[in-house]
Protein backbone atom coordinates (compact mmCIF):
# COMPACT_ATOMS: atom_id res chain seq x y z
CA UNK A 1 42.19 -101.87 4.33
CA UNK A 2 38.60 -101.54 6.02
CA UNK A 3 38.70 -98.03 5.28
CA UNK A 4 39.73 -98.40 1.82
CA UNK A 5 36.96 -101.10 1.15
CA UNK A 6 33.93 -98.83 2.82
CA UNK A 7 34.80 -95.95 0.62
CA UNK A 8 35.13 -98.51 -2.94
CA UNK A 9 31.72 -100.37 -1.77
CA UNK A 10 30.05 -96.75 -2.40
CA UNK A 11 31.27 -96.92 -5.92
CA UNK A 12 29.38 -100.41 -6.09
CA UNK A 13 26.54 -98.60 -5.00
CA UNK A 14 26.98 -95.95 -7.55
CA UNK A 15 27.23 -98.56 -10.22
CA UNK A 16 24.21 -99.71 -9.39
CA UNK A 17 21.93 -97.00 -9.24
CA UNK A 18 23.96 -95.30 -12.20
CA UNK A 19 21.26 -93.71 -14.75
CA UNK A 20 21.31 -91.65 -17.93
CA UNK A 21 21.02 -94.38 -20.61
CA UNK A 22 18.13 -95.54 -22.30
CA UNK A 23 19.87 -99.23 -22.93
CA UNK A 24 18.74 -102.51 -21.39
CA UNK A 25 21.44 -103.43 -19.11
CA UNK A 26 22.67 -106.49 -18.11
CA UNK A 27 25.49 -108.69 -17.40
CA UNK A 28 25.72 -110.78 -20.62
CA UNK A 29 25.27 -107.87 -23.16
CA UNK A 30 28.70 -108.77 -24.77
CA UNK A 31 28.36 -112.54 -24.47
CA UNK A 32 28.27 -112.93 -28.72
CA UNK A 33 29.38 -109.77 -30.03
CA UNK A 34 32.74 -109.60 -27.68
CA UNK A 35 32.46 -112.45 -25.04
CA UNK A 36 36.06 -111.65 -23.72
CA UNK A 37 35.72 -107.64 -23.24
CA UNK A 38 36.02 -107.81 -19.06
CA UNK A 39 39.14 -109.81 -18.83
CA UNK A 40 40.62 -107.59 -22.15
CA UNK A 41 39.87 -104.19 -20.17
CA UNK A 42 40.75 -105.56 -16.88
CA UNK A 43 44.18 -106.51 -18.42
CA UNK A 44 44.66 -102.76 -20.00
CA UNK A 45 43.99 -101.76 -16.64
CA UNK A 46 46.09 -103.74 -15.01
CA UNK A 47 48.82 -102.70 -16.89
CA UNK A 48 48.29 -99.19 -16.41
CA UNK A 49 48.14 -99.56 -12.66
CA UNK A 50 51.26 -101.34 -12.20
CA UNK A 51 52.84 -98.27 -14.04
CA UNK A 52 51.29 -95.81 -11.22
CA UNK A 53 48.89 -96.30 -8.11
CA UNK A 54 47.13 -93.08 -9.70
CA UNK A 55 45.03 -94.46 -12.30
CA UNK A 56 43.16 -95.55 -9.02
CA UNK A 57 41.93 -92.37 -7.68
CA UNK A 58 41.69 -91.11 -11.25
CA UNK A 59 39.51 -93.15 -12.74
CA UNK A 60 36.90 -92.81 -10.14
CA UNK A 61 37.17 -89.23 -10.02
CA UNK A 62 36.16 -89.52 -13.40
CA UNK A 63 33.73 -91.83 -13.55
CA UNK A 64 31.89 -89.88 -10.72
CA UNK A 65 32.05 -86.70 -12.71
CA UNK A 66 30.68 -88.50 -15.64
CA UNK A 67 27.97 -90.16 -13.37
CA UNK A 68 26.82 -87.05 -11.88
CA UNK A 69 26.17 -85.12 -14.36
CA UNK A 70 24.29 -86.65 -17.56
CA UNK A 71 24.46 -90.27 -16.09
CA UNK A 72 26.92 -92.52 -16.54
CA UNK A 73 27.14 -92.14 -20.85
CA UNK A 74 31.12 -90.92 -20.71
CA UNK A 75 30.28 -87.82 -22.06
CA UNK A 76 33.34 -86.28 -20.15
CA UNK A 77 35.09 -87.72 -22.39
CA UNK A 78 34.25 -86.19 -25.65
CA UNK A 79 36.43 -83.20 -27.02
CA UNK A 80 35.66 -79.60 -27.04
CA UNK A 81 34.86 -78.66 -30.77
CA UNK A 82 35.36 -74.56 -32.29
CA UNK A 83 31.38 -74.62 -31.90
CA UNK A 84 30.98 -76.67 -28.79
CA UNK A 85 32.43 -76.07 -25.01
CA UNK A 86 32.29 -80.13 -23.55
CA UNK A 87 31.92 -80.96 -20.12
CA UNK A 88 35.64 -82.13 -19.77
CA UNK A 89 36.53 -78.26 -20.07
CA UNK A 90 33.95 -76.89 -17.34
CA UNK A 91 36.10 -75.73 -14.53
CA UNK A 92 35.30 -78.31 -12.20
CA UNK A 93 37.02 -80.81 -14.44
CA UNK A 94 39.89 -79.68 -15.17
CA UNK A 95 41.68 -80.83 -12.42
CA UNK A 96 40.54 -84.72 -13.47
CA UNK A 97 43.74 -86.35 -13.75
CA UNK A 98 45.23 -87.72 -17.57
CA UNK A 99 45.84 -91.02 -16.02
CA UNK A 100 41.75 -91.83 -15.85
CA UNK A 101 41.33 -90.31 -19.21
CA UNK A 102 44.65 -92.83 -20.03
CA UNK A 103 43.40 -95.85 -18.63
CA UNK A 104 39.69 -95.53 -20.68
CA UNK A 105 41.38 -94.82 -23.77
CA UNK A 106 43.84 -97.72 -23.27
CA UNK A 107 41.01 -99.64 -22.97
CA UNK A 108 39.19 -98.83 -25.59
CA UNK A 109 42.36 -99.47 -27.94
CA UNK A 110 42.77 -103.00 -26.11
CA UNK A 111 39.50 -104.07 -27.27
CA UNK A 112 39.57 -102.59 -30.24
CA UNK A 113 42.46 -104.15 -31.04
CA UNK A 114 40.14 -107.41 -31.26
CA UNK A 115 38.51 -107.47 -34.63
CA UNK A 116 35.09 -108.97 -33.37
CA UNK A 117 34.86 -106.57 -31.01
CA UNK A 118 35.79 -103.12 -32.83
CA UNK A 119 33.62 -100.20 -31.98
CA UNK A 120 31.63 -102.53 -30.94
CA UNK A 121 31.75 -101.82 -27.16
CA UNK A 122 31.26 -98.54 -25.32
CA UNK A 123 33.19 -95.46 -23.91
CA UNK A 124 30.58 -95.35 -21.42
CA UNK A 125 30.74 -99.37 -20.15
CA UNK A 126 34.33 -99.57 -20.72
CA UNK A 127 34.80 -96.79 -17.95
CA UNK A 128 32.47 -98.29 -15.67
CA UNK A 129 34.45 -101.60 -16.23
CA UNK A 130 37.31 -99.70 -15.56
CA UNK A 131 36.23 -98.47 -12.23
CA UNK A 132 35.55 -101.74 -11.04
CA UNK A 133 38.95 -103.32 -12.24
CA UNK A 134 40.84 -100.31 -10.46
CA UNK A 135 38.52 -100.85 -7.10
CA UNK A 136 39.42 -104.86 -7.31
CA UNK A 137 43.34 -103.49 -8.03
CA UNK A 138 43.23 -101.37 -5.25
CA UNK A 139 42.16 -104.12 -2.62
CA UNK A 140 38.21 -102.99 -2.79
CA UNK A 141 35.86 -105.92 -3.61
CA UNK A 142 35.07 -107.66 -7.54
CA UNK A 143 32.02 -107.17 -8.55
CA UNK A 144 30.16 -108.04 -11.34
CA UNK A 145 28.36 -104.84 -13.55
CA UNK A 146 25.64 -104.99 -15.70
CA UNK A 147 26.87 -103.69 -19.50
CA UNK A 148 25.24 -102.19 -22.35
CA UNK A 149 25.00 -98.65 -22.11
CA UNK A 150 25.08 -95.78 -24.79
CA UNK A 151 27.90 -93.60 -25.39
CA UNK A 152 26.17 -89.48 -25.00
CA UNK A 153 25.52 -87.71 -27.98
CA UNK A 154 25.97 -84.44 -26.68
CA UNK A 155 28.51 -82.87 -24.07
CA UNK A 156 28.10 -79.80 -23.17
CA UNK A 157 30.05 -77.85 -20.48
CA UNK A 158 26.75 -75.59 -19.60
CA UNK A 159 25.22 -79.40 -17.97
CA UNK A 160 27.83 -79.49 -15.70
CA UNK A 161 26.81 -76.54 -13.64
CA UNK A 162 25.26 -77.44 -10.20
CA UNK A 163 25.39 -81.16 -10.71
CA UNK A 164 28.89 -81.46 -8.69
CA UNK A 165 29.59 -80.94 -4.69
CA UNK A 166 31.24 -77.89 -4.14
CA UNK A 167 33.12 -76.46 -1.33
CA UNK A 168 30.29 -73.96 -0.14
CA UNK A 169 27.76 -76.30 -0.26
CA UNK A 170 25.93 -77.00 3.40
CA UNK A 171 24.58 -80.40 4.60
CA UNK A 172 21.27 -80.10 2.66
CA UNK A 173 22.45 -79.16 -0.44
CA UNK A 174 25.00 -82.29 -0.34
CA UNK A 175 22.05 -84.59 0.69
CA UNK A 176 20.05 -83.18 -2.34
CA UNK A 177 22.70 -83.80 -4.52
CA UNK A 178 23.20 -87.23 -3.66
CA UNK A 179 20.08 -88.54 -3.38
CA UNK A 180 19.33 -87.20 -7.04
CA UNK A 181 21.90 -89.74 -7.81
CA UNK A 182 20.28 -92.25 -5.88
CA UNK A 183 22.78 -91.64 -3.04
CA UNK A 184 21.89 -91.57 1.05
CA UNK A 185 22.99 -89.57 3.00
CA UNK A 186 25.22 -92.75 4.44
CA UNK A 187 26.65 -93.25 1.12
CA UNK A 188 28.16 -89.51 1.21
CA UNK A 189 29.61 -89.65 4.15
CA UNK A 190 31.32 -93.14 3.62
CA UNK A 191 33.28 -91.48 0.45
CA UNK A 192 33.90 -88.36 3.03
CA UNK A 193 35.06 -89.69 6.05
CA UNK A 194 37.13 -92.10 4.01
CA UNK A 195 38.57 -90.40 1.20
CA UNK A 196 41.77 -90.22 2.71
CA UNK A 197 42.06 -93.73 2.21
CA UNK A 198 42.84 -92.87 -1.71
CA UNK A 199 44.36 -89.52 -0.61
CA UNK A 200 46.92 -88.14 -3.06
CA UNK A 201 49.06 -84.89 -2.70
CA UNK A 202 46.68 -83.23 -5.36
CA UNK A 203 43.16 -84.03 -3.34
CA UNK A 204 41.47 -83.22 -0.58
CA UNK A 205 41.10 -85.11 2.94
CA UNK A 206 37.10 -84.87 2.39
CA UNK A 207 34.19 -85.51 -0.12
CA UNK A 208 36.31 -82.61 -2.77
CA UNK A 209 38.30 -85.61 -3.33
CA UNK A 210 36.12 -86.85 -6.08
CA UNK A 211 35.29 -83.07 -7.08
CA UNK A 212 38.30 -80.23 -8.01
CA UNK A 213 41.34 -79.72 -6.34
């Protein structure tokens, strides 16, 4: 369970640094217009774990692909369009499992669902609630995240070129990448050297865990 926890703390770390919106975060940024959102997603998770221990290493997989690249604004999850190639169809992300893209847009319908709250919250702070619930689920620590972020206008497969580890890359290039992110070089190898704590058939014992298979 150590193991587990060191590589989930990194994701706290991620959540903190995460950039790429021009909101004003903060904790309370619900508190009138959908007070209840946290425990409404965290339930929609919940469900969707119990149904398979895979929406855990899914949903962080995606949430650090949609980090890494334009910031955390879920643009990974907008739909390619006859006239527009989106980030969700780059090569490096099409081996992000449907069970993350599941759990955000069961989510999304959850809250929703609740008329004061319709399209009132986020695609981009329900995944990052989502990636804490499914940390917490997984035995990794609660935490509280600060909320209010804008959903990307644009997604374009072109932005995700360079902005993801890949299996060439040397030690400097990783630290680079990282610490654009706001990363150390401590962070990266936490989520490498303990990967295998969320290892499933389809990823790799290593840092490619949260990149393509």
């Amino acid at each position: 369970m150590s193991q587990l926890n060191n590589v989930l703390l990194v994701w706290f770390l991620l959540l903190s640094v995460a950039h790429g919106t021009s909101a004003q975060l903060s904790r309370h940024h619900y508190a009138k217009i959908c007070p209840n959102v946290e425990n409404i997603v965290r339930d929609a998770v919940k469900k969707k774990f119990h149904e398979t221990f895979v929406t855990v290493p899914a949903t962080i997989r995606l949430f650090f692909h949609d980090c890494f690249v334009r910031g955390c604004d879920a643009s990974v999850l907008v739909a390619s369009t006859p006239n527009n190639k989106a980030e969700k169809d780059h090569p490096d992300n099409l081996s992000l499992a449907g069970d993350g893209f599941d759990t955000v847009i069961r989510a999304k319908a959850a809250v929703d669902a609740v008329p004061l709250c319709r399209n009132k919250v986020s695609c981009a702070d329900i995944l990052t609630m989502a990636t804490r619930d499914v940390i917490s689920l997984a035995g990794g620590p609660y935490y509280e995240v600060e909320l209010g972020r804008y959903d990307g206008l644009k997604s374009r497969a072109s932005d995700v070129n360079g902005k993801l580890p890949q299996p060439g890359f040397n030690l400097n290039q990783l630290n680079s990448l990282f610490a654009a992110n706001g990363l150390t070089q401590t962070d990266m190898i936490a989520l490498s050297g303990n990967a295998r704590a969320l290892h499933s058939p389809n990823y790799k014992q290593n840092l490619l865990f949260l990149v393509s298979s």
